[in-house]
Protein backbone atom coordinates (compact mmCIF):
# COMPACT_ATOMS: atom_id res chain seq x y z
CA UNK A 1 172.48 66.93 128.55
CA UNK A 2 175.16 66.16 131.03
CA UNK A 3 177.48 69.41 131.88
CA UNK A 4 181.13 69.14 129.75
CA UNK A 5 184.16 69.81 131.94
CA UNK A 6 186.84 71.51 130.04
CA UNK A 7 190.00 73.24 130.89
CA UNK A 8 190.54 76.98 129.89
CA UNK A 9 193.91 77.88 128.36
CA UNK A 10 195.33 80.95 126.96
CA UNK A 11 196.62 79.91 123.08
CA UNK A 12 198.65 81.68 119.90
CA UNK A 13 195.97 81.81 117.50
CA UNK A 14 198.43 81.03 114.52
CA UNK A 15 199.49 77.62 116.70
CA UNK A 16 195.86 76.32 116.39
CA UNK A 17 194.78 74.05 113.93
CA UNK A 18 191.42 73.85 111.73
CA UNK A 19 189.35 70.95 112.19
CA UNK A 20 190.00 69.00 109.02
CA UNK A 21 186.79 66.64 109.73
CA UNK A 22 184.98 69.80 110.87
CA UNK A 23 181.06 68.26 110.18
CA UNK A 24 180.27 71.20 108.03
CA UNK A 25 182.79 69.77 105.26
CA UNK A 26 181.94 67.70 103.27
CA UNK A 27 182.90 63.96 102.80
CA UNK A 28 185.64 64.57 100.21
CA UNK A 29 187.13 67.63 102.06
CA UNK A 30 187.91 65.99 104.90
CA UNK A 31 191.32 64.69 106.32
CA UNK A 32 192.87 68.03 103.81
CA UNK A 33 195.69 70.11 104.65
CA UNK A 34 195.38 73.16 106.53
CA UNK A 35 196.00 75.35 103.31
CA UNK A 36 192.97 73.64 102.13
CA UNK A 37 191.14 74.11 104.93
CA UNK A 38 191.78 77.79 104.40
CA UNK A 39 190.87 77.67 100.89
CA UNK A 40 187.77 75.76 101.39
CA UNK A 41 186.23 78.30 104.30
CA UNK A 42 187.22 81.45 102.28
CA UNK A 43 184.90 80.16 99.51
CA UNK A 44 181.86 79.02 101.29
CA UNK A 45 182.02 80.07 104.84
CA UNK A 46 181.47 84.00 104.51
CA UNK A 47 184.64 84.77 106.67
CA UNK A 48 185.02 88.00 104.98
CA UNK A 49 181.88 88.98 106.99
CA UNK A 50 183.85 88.14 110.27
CA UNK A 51 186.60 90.21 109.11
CA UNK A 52 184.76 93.03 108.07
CA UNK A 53 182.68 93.04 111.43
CA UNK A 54 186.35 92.44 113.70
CA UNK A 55 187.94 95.48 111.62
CA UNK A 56 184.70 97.58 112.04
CA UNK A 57 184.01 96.66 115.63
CA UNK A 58 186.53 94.88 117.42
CA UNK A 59 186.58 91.64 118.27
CA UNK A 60 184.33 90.42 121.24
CA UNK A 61 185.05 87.14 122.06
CA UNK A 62 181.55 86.25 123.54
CA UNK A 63 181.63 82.42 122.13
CA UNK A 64 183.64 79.70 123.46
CA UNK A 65 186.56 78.23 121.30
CA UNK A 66 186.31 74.50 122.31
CA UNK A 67 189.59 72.09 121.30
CA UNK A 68 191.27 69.03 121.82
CA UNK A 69 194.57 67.89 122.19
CA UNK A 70 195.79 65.34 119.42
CA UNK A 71 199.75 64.18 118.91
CA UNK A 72 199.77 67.47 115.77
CA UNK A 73 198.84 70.05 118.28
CA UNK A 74 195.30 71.63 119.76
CA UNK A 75 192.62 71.34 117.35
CA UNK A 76 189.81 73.56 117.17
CA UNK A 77 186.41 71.69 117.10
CA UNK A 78 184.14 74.56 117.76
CA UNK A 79 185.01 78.26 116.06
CA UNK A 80 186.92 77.21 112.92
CA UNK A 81 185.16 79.98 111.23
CA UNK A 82 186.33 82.72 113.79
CA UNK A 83 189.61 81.00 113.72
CA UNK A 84 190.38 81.02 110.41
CA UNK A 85 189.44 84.71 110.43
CA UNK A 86 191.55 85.50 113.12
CA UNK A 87 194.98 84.11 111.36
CA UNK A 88 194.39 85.69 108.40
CA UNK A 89 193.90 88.93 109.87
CA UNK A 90 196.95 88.17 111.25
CA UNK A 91 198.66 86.56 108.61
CA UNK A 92 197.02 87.46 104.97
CA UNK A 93 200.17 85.50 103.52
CA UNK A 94 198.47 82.31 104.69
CA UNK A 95 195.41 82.82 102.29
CA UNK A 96 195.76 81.73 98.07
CA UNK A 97 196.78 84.13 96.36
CA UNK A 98 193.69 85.73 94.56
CA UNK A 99 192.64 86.75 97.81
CA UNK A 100 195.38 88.44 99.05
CA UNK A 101 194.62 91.81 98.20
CA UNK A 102 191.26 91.55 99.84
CA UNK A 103 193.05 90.31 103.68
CA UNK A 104 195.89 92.70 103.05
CA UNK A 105 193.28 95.36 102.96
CA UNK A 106 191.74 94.22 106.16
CA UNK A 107 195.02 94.27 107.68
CA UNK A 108 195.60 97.34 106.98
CA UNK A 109 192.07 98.33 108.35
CA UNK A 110 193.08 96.47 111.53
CA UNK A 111 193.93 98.34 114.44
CA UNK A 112 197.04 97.61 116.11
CA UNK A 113 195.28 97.21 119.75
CA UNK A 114 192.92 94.68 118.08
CA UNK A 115 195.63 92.84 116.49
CA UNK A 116 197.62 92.44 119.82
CA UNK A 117 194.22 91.16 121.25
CA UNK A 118 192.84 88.56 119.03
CA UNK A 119 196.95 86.99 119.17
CA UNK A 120 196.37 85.21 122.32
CA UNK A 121 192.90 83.49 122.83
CA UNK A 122 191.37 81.92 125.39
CA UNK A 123 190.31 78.19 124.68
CA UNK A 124 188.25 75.27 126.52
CA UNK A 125 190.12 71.97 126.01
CA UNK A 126 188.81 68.89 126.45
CA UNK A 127 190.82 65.63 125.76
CA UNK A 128 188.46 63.66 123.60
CA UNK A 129 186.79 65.13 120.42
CA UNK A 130 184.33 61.80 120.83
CA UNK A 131 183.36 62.33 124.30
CA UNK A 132 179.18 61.95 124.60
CA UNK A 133 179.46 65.11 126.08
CA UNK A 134 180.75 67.20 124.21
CA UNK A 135 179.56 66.02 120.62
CA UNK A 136 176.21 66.61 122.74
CA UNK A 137 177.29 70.25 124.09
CA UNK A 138 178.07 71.11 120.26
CA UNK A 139 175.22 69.45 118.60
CA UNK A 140 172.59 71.16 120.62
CA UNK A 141 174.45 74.47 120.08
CA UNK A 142 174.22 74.26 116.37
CA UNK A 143 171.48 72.04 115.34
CA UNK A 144 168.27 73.75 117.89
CA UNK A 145 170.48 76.48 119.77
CA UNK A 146 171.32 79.86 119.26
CA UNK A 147 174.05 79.20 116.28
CA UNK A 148 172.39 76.77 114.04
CA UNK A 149 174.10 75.94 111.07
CA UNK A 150 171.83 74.87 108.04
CA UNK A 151 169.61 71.60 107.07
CA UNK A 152 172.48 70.63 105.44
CA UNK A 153 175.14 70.73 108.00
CA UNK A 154 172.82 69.84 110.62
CA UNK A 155 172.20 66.43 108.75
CA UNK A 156 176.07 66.05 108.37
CA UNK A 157 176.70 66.26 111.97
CA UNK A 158 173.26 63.80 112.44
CA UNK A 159 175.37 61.64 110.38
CA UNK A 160 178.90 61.78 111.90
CA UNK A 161 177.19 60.85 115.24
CA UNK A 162 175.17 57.83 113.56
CA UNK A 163 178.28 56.38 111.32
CA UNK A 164 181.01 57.40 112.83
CA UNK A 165 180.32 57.33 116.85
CA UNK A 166 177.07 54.76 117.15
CA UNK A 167 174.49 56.71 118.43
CA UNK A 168 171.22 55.60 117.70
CA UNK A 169 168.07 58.59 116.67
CA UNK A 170 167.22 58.48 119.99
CA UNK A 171 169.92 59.41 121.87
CA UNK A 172 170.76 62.45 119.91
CA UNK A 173 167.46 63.53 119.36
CA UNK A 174 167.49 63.73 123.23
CA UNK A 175 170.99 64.90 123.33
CA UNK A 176 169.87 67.90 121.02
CA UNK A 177 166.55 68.70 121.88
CA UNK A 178 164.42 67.13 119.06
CA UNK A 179 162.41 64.12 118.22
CA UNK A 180 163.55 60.55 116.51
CA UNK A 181 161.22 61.46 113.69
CA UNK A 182 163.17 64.54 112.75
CA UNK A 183 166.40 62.82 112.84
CA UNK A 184 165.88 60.49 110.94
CA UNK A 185 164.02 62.16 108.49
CA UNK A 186 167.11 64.45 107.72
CA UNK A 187 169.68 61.51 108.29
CA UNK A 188 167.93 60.21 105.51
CA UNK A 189 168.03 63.35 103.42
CA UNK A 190 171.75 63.34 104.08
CA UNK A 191 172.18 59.70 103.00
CA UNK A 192 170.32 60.25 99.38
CA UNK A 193 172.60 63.10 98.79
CA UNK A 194 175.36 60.93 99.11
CA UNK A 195 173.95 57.90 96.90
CA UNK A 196 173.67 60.65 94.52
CA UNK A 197 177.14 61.54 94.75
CA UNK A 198 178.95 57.87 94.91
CA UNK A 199 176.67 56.90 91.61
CA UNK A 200 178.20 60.32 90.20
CA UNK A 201 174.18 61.70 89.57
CA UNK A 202 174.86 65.22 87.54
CA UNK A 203 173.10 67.47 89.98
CA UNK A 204 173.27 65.81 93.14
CA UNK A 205 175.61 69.03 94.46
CA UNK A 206 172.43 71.39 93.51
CA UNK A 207 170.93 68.64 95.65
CA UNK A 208 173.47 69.26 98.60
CA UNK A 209 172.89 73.33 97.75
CA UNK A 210 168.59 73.10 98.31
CA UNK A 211 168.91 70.42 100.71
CA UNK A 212 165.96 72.65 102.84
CA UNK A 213 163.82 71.68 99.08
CA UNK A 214 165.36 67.58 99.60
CA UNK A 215 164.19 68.05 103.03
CA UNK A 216 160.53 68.69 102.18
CA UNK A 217 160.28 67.15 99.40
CA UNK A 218 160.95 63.60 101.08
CA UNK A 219 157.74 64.94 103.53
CA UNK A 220 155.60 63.85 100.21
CA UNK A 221 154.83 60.36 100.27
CA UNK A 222 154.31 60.02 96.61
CA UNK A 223 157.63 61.36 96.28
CA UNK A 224 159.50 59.22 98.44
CA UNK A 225 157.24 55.85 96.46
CA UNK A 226 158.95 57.28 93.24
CA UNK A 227 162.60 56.85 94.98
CA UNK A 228 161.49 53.82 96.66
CA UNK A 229 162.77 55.96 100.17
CA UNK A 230 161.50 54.78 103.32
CA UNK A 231 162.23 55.46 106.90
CA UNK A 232 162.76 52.11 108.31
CA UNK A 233 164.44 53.46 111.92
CA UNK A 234 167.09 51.41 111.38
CA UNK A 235 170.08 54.09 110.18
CA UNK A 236 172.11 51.05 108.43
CA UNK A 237 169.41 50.48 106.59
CA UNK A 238 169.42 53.91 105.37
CA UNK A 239 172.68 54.36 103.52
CA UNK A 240 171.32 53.63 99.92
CA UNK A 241 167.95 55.52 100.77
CA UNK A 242 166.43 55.14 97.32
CA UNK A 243 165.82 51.48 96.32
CA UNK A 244 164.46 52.17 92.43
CA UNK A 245 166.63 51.63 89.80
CA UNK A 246 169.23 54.33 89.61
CA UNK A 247 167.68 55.97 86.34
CA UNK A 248 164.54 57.42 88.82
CA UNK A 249 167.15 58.91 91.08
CA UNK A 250 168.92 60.59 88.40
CA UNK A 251 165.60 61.97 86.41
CA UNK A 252 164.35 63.09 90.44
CA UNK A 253 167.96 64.85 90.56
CA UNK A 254 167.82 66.34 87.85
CA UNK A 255 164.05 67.37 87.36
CA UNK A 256 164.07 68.72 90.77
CA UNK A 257 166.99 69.88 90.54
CA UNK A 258 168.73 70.61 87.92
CA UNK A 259 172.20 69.91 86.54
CA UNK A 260 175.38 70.78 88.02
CA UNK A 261 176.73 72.03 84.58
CA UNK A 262 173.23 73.69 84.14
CA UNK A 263 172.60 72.24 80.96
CA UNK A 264 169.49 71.43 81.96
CA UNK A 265 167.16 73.45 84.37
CA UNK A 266 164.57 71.47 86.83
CA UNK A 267 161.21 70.99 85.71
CA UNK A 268 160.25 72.05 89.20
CA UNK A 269 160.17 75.78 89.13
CA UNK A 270 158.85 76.52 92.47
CA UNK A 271 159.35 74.54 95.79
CA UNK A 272 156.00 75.79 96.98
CA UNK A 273 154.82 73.04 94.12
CA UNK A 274 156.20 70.32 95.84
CA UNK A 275 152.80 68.54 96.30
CA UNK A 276 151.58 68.84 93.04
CA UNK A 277 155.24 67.67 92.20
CA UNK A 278 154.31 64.53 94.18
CA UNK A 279 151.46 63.88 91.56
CA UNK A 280 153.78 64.78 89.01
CA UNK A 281 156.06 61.92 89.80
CA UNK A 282 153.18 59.61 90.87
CA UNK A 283 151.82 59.38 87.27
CA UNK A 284 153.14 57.06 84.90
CA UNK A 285 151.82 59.49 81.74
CA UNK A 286 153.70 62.70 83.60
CA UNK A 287 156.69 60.90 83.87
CA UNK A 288 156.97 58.93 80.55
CA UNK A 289 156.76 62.48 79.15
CA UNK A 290 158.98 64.42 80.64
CA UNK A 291 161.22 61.37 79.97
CA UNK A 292 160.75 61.96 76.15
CA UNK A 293 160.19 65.81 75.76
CA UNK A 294 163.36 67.74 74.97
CA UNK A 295 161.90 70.50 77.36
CA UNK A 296 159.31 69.23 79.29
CA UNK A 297 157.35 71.67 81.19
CA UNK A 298 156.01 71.83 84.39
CA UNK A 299 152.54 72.78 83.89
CA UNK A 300 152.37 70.09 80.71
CA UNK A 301 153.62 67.30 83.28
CA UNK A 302 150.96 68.36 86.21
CA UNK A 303 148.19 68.42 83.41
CA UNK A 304 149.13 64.59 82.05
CA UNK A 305 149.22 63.44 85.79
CA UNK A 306 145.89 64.46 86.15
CA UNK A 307 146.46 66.63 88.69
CA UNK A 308 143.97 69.73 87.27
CA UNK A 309 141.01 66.96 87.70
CA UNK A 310 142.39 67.21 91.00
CA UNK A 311 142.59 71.31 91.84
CA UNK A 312 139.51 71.57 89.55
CA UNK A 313 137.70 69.38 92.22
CA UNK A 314 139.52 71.05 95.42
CA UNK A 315 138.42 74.52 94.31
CA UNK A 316 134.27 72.85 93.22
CA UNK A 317 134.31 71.47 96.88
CA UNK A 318 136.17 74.05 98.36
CA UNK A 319 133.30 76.51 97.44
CA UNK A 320 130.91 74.05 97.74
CA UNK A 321 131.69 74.16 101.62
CA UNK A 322 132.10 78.03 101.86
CA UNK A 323 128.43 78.04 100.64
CA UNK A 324 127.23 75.82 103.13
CA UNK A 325 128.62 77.87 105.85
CA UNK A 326 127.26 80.91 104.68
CA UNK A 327 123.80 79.73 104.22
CA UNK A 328 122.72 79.89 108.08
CA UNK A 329 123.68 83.14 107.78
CA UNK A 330 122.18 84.59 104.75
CA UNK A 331 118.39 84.80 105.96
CA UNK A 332 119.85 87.73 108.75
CA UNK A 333 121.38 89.81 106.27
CA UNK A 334 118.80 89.45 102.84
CA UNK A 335 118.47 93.34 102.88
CA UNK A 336 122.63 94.08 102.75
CA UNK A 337 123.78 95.67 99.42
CA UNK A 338 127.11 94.12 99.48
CA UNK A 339 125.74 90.80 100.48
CA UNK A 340 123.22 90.72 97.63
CA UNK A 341 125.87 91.82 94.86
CA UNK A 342 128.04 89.19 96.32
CA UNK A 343 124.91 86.70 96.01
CA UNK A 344 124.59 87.81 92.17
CA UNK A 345 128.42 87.52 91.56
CA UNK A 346 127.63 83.35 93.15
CA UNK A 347 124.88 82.80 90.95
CA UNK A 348 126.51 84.37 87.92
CA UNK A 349 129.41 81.98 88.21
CA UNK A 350 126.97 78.78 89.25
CA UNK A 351 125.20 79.48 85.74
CA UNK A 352 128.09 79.29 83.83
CA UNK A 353 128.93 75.93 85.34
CA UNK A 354 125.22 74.81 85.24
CA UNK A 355 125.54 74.89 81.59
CA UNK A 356 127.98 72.01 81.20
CA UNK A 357 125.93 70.01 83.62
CA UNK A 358 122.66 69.40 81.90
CA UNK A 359 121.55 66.33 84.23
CA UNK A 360 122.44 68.41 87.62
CA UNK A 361 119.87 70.97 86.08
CA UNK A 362 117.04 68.91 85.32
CA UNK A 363 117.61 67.16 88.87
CA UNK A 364 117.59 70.40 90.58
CA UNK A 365 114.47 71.46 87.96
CA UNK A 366 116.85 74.74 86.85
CA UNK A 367 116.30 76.32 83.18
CA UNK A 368 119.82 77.56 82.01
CA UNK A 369 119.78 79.40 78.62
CA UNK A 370 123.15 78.14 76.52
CA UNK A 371 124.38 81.04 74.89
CA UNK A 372 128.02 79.74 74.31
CA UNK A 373 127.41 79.73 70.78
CA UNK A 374 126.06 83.43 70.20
């Protein structure tokens, strides 16, 4: 990554502006007034947490504030959150009113050498928010450095270089530190969020919430088949990720998901069962029911998609091939106490499967008594 030359400036905190198409809004926040701005960080960007910490400790300004010139004034690209923190500690008036008595309480809490001090910042200007360089500096900052933001954000930003500034998934995997294949993956993630949201899917901001669950979910290839998602390495041929009809992207939404209203919880109960969700959604039966039940179940769904055939047979071969390594080593060890109560507890277990298996016992010549019944 090239090195960004910027010029340092001393500025009136309350003079700066918020970045109103900051990457980690999203779409239909930006180009919103600065009262909005305000709004919008105070309810998802944890800047209480800033304020508590500046009140507490003081304010050590040991990241950069990095801006731009434009024709309203200098525009912060990098430290919005800190900003915003910083004028309302200043300025509680500036916040909506049903958090006022929360900043006037922190201005109270302020002390008056720290207030004099966090006035007048220092910032790095540069003259061109779209410079290579510094959408670079920034991106590797937050999306592999020491500041990341989240999956979600990071895919954001992924996608304001891609639409917005051309870049192709090479160039900013190499201008952030990663590989193609990550960036597109989550460039792709990104896009099926928004599909969800211009078709107006109920649950598609649950979606946005768990994008880290999107994320790995779209790892599954039998997942990705049910949406019809592919990763073609061509971003304009991303934008509509899911090519299905629109009905599979809304029952994914909200079976993964959920609803937005919460009327209806996701079938998926646990993102560690994302591969056995992939059978799930693989099998015609599993889906055609949870398409008619009025509460279909996860465990119901994974049991018509076959899919305890299939963890019946992982654990059968599974110990199948945890016998076969211990048998080399059994003929060392035939006097061991524990190893011949653990060789009982084997053989206890094999007869009660032998029992099912008639054929398998006269091929191996093995005399089972069948006492189910008694």
């Amino acid at each position: 990554m090239a090195a960004v030359a910027f010029e340092t400036v001393e500025q009136d905190v309350l003079s700066l502006k918020l970045d109103d198409h900051n990457p980690r809004l999203h779409p239909d926040e930006r180009g919103v007034s600065q009262q909005k701005l305000i709004e919008i960080m105070l309810e998802r960007f944890a800047i209480d947490e800033i304020a508590e910490s500046i009140c507490s400790s003081g304010f050590l300004p040991l990241d950069p504030f990095i801006a731009f010139r434009s024709t309203d004034g200098m525009v912060i690209l990098e430290g919005n959150r800190r900003l915003v923190t910083l004028k309302l500690l200043l300025e509680p008036k500036l916040c909506p009113a049903r958090y006022a008595e929360k900043w006037s309480e922190f201005r109270k809490r302020l002390p008056s050498r720290t207030a004099a001090q966090i006035r007048r910042i220092k910032v790095q200007v540069t003259q061109d928010r779209a410079g290579a360089n510094v959408l670079a500096y920034i991106g590797f900052r937050h999306v592999n450095g020491v500041l990341e933001w989240d999956a979600a954000e990071k895919a954001a930003y992924i996608a304001m270089l891609l639409e917005a500034h051309g870049w192709s998934y090479k160039q900013i995997a190499d201008s952030i530190g990663s590989k193609r294949q990550y960036v597109e993956k989550w460039y792709v993630a990104h896009r099926l969020v928004e599909q969800a949201r211009a078709d107006h899917v109920d649950g598609f901001e649950q979606m946005r919430r768990q994008f880290g669950v999107l994320d790995r979910a779209l790892q599954s290839p039998k997942i990705r088949d049910f949406l019809g998602v592919t990763f073609p390495n061509i971003p304009r041929k991303s934008r509509r990720p899911s090519t299905k009809p629109n009905r599979d992207l809304e029952d994914f939404v909200r079976w993964t998901f959920g609803t937005d209203t919460d009327e209806q919880k996701p079938v998926l109960e646990d993102s560690r069962d994302l591969t056995k969700w992939g059978t799930i959604l693989s099998s015609p039966d599993a889906v055609r029911y949870m398409r008619t039940a009025d509460d279909p179940r996860f465990d119901r769904a994974y049991a018509k998609s076959g899919g305890l055939r299939e963890g019946l047979l992982d654990s059968l071969q599974g110990a199948a091939d945890r016998l076969e390594e211990a048998i080399p080593l059994i003929r060392q060890h035939v006097s061991d106490p524990d190893i011949q109560r653990a060789v009982e507890r084997c053989a206890d277990y094999f007869v009660q499967v032998l029992r099912y298996f008639p054929h398998v016992q006269a091929k191996q010549r093995i005399t089972v008594r069948d006492d189910r019944a008694s």
